[in-house]
ModelCIF file with pLDDT and N, C-alpha, C, O atoms, coordinates in Angstrom:
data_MODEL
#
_entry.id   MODEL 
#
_entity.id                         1 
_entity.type                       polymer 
_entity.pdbx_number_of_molecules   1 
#
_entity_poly.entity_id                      1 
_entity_poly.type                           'polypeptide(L)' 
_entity_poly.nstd_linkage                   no 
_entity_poly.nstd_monomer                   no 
_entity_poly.pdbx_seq_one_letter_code       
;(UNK)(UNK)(UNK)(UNK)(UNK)(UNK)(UNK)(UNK)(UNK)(UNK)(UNK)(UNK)(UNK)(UNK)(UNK)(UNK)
(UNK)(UNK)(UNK)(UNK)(UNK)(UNK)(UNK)(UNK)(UNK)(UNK)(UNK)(UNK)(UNK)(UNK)(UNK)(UNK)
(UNK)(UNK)(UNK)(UNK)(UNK)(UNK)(UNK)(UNK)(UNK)(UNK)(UNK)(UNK)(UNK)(UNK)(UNK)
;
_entity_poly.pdbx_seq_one_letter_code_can   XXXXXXXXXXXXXXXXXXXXXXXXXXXXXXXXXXXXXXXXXXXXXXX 
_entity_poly.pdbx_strand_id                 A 
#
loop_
_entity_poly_seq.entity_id 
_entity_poly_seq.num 
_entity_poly_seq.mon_id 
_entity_poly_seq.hetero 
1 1  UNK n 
1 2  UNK n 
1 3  UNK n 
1 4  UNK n 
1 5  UNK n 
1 6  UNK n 
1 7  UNK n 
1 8  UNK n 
1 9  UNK n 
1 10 UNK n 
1 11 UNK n 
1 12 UNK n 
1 13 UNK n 
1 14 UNK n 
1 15 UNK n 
1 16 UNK n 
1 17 UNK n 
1 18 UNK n 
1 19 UNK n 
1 20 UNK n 
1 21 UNK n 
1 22 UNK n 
1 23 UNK n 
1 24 UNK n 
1 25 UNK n 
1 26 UNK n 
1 27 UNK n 
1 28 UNK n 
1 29 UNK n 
1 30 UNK n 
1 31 UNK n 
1 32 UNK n 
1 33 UNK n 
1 34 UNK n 
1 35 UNK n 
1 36 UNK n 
1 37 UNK n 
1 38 UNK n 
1 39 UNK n 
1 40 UNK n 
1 41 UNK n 
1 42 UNK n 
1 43 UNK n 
1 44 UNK n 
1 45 UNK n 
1 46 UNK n 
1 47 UNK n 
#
_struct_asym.id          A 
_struct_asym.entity_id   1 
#
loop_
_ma_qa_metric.id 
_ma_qa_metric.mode 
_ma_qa_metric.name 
_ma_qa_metric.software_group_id 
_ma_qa_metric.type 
1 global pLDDT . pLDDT 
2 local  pLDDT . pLDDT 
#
_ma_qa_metric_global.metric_id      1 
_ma_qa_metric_global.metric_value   93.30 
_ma_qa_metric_global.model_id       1 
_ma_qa_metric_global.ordinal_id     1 
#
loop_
_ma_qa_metric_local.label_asym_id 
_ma_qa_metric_local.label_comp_id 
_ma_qa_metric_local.label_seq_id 
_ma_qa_metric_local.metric_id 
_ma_qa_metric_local.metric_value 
_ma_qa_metric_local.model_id 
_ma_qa_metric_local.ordinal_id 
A UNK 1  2 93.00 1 1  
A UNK 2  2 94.00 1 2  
A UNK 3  2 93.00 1 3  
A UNK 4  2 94.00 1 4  
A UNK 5  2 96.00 1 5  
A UNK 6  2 95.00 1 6  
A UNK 7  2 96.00 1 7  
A UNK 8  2 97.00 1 8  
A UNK 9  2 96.00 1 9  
A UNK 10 2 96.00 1 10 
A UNK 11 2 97.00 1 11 
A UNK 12 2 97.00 1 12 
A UNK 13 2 97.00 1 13 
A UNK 14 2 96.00 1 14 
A UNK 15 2 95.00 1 15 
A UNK 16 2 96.00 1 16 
A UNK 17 2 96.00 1 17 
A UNK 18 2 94.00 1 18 
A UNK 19 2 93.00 1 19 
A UNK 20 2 94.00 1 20 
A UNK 21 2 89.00 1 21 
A UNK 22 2 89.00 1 22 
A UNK 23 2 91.00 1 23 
A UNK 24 2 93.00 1 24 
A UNK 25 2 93.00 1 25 
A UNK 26 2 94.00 1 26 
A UNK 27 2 95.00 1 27 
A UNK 28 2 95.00 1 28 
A UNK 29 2 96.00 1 29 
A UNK 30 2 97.00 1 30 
A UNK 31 2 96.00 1 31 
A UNK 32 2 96.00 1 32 
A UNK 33 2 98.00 1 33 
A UNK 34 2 97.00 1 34 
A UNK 35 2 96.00 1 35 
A UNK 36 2 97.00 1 36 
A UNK 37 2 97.00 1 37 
A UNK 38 2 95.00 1 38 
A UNK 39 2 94.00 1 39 
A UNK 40 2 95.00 1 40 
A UNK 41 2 94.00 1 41 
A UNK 42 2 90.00 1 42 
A UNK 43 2 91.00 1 43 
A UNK 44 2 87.00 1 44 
A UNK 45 2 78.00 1 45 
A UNK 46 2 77.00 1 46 
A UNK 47 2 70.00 1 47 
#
loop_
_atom_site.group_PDB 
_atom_site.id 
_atom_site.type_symbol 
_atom_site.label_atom_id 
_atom_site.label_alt_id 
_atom_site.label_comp_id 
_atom_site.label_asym_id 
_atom_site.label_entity_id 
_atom_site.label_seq_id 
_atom_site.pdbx_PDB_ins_code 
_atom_site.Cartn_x 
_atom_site.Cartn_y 
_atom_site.Cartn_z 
_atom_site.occupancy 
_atom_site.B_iso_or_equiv 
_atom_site.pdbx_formal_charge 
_atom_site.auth_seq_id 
_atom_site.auth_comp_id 
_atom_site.auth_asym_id 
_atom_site.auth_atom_id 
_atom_site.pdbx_PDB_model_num 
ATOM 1   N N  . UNK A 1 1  ? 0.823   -1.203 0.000  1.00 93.00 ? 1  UNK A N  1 
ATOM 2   C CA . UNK A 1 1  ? 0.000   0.000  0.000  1.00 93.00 ? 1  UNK A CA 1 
ATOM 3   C C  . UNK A 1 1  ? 0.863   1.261  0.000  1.00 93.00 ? 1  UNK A C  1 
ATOM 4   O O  . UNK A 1 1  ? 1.628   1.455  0.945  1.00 93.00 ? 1  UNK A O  1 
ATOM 5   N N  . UNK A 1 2  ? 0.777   2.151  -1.039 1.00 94.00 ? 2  UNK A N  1 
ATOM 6   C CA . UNK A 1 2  ? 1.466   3.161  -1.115 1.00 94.00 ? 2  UNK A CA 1 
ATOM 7   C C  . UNK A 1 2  ? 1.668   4.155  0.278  1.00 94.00 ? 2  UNK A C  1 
ATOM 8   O O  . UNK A 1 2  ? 2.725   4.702  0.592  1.00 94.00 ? 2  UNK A O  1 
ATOM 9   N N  . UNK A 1 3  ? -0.016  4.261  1.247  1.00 93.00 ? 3  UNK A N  1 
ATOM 10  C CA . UNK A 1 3  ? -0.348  5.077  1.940  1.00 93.00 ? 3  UNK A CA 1 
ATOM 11  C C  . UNK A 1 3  ? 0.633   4.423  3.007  1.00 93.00 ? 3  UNK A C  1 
ATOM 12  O O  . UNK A 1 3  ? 1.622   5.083  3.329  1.00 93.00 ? 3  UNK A O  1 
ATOM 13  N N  . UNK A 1 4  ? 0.489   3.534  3.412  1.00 94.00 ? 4  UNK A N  1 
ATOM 14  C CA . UNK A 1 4  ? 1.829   2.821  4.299  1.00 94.00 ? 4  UNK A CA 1 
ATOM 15  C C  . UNK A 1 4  ? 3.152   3.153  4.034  1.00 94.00 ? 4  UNK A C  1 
ATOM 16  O O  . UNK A 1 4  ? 3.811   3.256  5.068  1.00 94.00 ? 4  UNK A O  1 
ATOM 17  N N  . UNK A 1 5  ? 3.857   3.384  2.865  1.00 96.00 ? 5  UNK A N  1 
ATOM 18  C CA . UNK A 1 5  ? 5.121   3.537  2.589  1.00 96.00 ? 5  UNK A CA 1 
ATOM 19  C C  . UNK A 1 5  ? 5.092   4.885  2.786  1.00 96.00 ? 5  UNK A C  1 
ATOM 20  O O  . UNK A 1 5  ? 6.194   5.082  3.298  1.00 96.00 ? 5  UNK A O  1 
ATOM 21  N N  . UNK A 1 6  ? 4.584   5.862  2.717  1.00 95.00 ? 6  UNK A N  1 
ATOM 22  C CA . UNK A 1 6  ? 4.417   6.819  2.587  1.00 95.00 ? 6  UNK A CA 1 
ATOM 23  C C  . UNK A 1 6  ? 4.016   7.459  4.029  1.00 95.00 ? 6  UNK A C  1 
ATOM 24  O O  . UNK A 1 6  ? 4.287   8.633  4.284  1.00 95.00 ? 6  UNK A O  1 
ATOM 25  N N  . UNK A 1 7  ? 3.288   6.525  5.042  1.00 96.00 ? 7  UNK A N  1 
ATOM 26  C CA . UNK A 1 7  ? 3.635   6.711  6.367  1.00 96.00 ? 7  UNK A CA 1 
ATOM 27  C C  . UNK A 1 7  ? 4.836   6.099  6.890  1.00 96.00 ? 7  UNK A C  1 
ATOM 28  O O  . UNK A 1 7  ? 5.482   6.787  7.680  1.00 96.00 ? 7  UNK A O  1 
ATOM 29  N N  . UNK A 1 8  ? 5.277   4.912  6.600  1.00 97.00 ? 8  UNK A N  1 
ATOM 30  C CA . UNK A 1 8  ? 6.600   4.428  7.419  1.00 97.00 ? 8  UNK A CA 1 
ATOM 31  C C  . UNK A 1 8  ? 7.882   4.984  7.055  1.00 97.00 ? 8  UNK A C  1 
ATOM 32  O O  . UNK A 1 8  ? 8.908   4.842  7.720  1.00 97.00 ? 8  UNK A O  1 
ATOM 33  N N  . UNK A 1 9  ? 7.731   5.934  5.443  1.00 96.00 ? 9  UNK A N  1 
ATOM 34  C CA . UNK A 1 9  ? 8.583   6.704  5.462  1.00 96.00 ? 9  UNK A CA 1 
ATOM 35  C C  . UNK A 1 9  ? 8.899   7.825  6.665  1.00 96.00 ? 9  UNK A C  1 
ATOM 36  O O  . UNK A 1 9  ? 9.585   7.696  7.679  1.00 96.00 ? 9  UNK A O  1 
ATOM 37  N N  . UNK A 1 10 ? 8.399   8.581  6.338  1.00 96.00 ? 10 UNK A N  1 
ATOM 38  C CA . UNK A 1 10 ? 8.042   10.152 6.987  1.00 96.00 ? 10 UNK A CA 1 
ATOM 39  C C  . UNK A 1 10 ? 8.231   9.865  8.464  1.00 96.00 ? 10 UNK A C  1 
ATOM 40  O O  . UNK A 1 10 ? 8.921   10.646 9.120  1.00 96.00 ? 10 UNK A O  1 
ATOM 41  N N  . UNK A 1 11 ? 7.606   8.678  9.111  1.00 97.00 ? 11 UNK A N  1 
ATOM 42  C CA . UNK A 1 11 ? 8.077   8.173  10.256 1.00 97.00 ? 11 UNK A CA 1 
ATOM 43  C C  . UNK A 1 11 ? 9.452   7.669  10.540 1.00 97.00 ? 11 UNK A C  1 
ATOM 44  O O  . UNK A 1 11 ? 10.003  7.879  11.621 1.00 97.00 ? 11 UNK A O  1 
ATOM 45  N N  . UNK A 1 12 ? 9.930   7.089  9.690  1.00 97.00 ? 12 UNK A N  1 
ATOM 46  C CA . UNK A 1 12 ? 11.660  6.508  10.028 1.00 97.00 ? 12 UNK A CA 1 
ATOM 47  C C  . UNK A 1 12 ? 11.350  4.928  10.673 1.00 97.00 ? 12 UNK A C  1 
ATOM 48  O O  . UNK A 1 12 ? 12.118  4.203  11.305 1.00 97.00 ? 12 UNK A O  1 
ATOM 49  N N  . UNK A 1 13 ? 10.081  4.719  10.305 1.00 97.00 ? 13 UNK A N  1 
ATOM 50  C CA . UNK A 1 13 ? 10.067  3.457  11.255 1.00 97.00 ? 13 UNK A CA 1 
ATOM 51  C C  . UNK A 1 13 ? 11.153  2.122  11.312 1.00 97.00 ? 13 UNK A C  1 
ATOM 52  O O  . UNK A 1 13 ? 11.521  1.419  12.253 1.00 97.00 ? 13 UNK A O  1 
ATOM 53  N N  . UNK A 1 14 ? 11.520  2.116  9.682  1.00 96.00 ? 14 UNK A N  1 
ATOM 54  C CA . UNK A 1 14 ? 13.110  1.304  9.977  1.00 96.00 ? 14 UNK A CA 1 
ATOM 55  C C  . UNK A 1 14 ? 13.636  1.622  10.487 1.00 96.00 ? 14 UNK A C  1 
ATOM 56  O O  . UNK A 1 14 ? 14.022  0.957  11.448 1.00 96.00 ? 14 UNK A O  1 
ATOM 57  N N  . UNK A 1 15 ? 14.109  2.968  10.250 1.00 95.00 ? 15 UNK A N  1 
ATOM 58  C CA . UNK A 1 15 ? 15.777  3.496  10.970 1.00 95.00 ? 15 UNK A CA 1 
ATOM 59  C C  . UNK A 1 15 ? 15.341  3.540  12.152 1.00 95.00 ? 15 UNK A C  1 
ATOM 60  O O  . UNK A 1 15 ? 16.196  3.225  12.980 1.00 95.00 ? 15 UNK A O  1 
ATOM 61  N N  . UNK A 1 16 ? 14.398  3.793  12.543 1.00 96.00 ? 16 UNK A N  1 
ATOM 62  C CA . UNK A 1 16 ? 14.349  3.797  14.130 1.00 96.00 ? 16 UNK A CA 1 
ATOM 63  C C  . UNK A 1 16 ? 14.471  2.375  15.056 1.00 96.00 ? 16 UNK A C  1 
ATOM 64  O O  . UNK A 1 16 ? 15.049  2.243  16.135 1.00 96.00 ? 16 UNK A O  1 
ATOM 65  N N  . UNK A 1 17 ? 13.717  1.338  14.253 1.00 96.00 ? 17 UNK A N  1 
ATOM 66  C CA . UNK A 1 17 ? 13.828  -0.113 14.394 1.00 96.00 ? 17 UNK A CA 1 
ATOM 67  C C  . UNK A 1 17 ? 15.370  -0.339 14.311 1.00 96.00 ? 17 UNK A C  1 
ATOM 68  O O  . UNK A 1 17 ? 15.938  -1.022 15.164 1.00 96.00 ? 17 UNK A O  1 
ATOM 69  N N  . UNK A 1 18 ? 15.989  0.194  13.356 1.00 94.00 ? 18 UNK A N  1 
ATOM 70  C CA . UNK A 1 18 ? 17.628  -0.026 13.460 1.00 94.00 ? 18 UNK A CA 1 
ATOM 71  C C  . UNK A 1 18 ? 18.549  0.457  14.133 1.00 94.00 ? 18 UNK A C  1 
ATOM 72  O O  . UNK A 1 18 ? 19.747  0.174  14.161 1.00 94.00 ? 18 UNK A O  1 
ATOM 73  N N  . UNK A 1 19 ? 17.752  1.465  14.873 1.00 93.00 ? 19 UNK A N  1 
ATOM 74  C CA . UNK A 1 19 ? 18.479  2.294  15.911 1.00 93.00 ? 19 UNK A CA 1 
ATOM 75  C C  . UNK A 1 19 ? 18.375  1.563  17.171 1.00 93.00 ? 19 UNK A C  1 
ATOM 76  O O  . UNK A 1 19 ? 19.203  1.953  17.994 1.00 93.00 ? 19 UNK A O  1 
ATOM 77  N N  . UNK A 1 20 ? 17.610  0.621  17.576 1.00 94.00 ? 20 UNK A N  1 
ATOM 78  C CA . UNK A 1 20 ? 16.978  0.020  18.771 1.00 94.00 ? 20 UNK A CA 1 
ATOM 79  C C  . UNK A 1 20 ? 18.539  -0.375 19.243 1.00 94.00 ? 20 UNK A C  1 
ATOM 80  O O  . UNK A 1 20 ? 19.056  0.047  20.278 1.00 94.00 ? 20 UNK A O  1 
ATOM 81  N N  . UNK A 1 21 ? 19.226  -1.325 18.216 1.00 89.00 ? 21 UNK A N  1 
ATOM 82  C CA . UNK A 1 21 ? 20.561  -2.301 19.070 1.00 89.00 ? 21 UNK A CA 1 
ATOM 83  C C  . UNK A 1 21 ? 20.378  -2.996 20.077 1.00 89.00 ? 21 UNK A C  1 
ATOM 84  O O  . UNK A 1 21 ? 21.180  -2.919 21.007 1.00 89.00 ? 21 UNK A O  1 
ATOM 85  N N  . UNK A 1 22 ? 19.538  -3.645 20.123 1.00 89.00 ? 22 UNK A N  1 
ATOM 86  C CA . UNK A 1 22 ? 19.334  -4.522 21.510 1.00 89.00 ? 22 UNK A CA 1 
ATOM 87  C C  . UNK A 1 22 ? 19.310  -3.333 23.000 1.00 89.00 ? 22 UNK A C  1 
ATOM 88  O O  . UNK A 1 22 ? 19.596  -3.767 24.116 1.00 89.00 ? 22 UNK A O  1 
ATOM 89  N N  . UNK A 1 23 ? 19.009  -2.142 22.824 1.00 91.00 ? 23 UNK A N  1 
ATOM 90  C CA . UNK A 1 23 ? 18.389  -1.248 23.626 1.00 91.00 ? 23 UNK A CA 1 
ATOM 91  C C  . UNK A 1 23 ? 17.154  -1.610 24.447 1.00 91.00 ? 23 UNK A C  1 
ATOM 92  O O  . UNK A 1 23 ? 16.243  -1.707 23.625 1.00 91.00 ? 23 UNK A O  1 
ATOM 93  N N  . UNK A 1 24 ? 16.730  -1.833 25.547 1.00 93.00 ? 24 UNK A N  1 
ATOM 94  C CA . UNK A 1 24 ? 15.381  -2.032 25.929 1.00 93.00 ? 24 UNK A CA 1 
ATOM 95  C C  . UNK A 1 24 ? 14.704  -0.646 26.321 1.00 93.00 ? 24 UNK A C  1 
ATOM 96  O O  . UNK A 1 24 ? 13.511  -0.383 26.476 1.00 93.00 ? 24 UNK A O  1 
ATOM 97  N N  . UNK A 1 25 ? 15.808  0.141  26.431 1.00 93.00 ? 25 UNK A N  1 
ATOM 98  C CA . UNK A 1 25 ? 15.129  1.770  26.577 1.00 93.00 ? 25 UNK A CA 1 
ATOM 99  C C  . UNK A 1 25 ? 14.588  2.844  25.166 1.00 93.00 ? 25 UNK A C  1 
ATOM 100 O O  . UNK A 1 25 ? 13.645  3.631  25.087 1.00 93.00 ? 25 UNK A O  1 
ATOM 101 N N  . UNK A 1 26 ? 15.977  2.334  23.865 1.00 94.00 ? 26 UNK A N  1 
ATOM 102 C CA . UNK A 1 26 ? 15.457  2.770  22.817 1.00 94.00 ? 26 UNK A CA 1 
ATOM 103 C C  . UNK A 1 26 ? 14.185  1.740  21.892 1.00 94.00 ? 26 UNK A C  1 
ATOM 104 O O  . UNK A 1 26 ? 13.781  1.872  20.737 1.00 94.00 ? 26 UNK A O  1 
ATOM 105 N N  . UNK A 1 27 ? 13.971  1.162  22.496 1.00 95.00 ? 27 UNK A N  1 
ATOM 106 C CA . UNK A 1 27 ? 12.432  0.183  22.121 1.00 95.00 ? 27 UNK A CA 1 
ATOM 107 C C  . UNK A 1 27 ? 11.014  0.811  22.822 1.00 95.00 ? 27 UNK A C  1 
ATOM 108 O O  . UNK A 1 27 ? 9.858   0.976  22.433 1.00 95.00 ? 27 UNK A O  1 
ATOM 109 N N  . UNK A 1 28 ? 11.738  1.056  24.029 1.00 95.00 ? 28 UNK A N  1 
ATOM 110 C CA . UNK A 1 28 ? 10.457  1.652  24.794 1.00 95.00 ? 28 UNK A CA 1 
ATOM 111 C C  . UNK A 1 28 ? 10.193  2.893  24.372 1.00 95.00 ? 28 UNK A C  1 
ATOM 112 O O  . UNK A 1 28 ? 8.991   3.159  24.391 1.00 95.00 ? 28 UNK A O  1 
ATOM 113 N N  . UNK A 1 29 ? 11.173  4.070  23.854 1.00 96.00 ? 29 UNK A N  1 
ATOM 114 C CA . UNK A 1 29 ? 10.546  4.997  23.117 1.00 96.00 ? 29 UNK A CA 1 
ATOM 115 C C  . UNK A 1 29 ? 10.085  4.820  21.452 1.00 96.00 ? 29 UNK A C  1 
ATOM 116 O O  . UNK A 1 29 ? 9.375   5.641  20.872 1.00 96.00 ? 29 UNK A O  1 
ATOM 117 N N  . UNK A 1 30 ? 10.522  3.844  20.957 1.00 97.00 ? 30 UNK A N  1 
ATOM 118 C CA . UNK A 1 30 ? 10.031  3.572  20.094 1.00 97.00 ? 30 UNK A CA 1 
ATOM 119 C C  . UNK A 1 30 ? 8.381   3.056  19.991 1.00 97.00 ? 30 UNK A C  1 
ATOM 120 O O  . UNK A 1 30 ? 7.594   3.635  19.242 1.00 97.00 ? 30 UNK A O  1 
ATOM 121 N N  . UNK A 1 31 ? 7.893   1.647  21.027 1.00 96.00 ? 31 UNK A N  1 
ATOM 122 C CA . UNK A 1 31 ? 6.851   1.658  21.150 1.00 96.00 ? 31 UNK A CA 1 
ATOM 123 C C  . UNK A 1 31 ? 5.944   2.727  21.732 1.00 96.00 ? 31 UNK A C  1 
ATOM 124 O O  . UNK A 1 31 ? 4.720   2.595  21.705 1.00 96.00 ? 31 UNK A O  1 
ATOM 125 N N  . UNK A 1 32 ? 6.632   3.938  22.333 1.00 96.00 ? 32 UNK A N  1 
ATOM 126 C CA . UNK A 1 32 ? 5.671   5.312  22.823 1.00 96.00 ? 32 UNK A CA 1 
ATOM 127 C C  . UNK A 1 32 ? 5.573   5.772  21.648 1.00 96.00 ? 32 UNK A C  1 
ATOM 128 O O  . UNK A 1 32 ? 4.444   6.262  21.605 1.00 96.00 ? 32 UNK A O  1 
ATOM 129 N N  . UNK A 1 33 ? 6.099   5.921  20.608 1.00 98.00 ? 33 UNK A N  1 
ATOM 130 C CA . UNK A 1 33 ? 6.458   6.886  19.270 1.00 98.00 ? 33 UNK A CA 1 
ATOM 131 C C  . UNK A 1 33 ? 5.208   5.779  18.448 1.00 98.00 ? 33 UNK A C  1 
ATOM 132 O O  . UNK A 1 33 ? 4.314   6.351  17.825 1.00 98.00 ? 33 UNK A O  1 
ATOM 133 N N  . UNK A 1 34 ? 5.210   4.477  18.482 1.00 97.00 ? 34 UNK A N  1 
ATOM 134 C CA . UNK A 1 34 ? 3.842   4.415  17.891 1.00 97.00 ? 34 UNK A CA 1 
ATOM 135 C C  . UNK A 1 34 ? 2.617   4.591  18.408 1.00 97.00 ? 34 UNK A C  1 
ATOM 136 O O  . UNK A 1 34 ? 1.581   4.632  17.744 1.00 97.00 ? 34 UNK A O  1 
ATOM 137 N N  . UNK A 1 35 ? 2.696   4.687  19.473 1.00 96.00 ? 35 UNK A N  1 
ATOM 138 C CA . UNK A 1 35 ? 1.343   5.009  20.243 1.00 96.00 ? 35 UNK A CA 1 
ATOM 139 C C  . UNK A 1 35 ? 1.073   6.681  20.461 1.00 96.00 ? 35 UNK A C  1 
ATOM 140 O O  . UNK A 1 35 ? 0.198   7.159  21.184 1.00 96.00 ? 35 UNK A O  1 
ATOM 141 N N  . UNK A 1 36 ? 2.166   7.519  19.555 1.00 97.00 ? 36 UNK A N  1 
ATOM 142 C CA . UNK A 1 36 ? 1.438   8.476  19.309 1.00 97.00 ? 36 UNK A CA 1 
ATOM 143 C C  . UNK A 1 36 ? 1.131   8.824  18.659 1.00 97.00 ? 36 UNK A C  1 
ATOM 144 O O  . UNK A 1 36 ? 0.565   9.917  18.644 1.00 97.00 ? 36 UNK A O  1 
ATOM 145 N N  . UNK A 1 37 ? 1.399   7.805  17.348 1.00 97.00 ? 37 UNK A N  1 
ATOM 146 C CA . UNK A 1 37 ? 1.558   8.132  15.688 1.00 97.00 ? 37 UNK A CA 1 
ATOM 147 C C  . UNK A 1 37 ? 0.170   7.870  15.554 1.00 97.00 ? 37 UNK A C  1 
ATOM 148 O O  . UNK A 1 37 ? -0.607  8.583  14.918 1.00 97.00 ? 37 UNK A O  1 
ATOM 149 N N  . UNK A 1 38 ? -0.212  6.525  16.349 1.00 95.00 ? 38 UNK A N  1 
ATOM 150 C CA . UNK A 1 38 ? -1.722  6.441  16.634 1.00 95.00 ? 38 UNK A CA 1 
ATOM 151 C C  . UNK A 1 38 ? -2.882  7.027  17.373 1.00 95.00 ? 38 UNK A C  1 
ATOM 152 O O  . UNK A 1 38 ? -4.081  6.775  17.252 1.00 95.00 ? 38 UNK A O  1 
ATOM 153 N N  . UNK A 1 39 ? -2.162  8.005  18.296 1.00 94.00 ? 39 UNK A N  1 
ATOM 154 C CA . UNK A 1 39 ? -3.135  9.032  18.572 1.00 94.00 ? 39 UNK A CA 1 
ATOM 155 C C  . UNK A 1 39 ? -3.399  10.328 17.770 1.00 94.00 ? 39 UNK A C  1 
ATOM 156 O O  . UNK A 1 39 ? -4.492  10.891 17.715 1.00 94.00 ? 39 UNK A O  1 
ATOM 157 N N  . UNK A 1 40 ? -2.476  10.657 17.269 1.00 95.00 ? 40 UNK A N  1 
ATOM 158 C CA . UNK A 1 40 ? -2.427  11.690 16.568 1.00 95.00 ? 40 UNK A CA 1 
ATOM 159 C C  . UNK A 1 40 ? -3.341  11.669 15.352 1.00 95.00 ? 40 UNK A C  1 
ATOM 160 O O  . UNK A 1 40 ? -4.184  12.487 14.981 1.00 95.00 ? 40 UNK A O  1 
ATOM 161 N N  . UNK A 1 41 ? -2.919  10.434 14.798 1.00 94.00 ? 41 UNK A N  1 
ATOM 162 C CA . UNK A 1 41 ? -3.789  9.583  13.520 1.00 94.00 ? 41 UNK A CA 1 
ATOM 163 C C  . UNK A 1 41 ? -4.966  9.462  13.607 1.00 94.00 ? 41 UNK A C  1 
ATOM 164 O O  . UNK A 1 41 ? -5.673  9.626  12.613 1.00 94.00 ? 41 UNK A O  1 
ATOM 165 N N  . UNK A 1 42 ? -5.563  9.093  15.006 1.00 90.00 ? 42 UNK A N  1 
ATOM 166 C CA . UNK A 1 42 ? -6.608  9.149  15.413 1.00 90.00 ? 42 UNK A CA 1 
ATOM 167 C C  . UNK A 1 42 ? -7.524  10.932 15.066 1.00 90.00 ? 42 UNK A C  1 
ATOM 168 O O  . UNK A 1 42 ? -8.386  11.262 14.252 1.00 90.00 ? 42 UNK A O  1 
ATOM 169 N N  . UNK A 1 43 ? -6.778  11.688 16.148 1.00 91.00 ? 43 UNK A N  1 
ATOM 170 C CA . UNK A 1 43 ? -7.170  12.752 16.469 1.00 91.00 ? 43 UNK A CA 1 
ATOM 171 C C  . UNK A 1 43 ? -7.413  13.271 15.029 1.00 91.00 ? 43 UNK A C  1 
ATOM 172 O O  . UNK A 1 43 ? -8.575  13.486 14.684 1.00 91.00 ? 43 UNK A O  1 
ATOM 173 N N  . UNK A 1 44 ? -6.270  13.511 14.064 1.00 87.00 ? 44 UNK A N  1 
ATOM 174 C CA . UNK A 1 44 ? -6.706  14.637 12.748 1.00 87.00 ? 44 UNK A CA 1 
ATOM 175 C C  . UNK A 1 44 ? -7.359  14.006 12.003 1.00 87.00 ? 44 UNK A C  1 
ATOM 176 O O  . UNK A 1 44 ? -7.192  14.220 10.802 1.00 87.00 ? 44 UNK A O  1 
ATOM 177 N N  . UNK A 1 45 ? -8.247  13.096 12.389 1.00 78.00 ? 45 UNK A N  1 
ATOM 178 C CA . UNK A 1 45 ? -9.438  12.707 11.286 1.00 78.00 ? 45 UNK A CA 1 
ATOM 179 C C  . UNK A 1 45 ? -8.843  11.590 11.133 1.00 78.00 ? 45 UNK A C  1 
ATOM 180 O O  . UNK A 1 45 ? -9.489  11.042 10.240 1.00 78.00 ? 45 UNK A O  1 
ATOM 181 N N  . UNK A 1 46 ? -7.827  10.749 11.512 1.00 77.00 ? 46 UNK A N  1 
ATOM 182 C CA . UNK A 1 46 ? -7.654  9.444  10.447 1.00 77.00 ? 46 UNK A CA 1 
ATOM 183 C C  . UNK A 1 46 ? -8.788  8.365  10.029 1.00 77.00 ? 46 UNK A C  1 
ATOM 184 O O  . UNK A 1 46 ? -9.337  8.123  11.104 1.00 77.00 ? 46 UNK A O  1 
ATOM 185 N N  . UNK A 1 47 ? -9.315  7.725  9.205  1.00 70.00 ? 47 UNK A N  1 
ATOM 186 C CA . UNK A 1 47 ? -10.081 7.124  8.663  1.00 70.00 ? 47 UNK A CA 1 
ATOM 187 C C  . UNK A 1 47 ? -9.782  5.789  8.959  1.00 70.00 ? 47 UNK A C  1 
ATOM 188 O O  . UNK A 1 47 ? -10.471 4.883  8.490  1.00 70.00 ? 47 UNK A O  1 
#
C-alpha cells in the first residue's frame, strides 16, 4: 500500500527499528512513538 510507505517513510520506522541495538530503553521509546503516531492519527481525522 502506497499510503503505508508513505507513512513508514516520513516516520523513520526502519531506521528507528535499526536504531533500537538490543536497547530495551530505545524500544520503549520507540513503542511510545507508535502510540502516538496512533493518537495523533486518530485525532486529525484518520479514517
Amino acid at each position: 500500500n502506497p499510503d503505508v510507505k508513505d507513512f513508514a517513510e516520513k516516520a523513520k520506522l526502519r531506521f528507528y527499528l535499526d536504531h533500537i541495538s538490543g536497547s530495551k530503553e530505545k524500544f520503549l521509546y520507540f513503542s511510545r512513538y507508535m502510540e502516538a503516531l496512533v493518537a495523533f492519527h486518530r485525532y486529525n481525522g484518520g479514517r
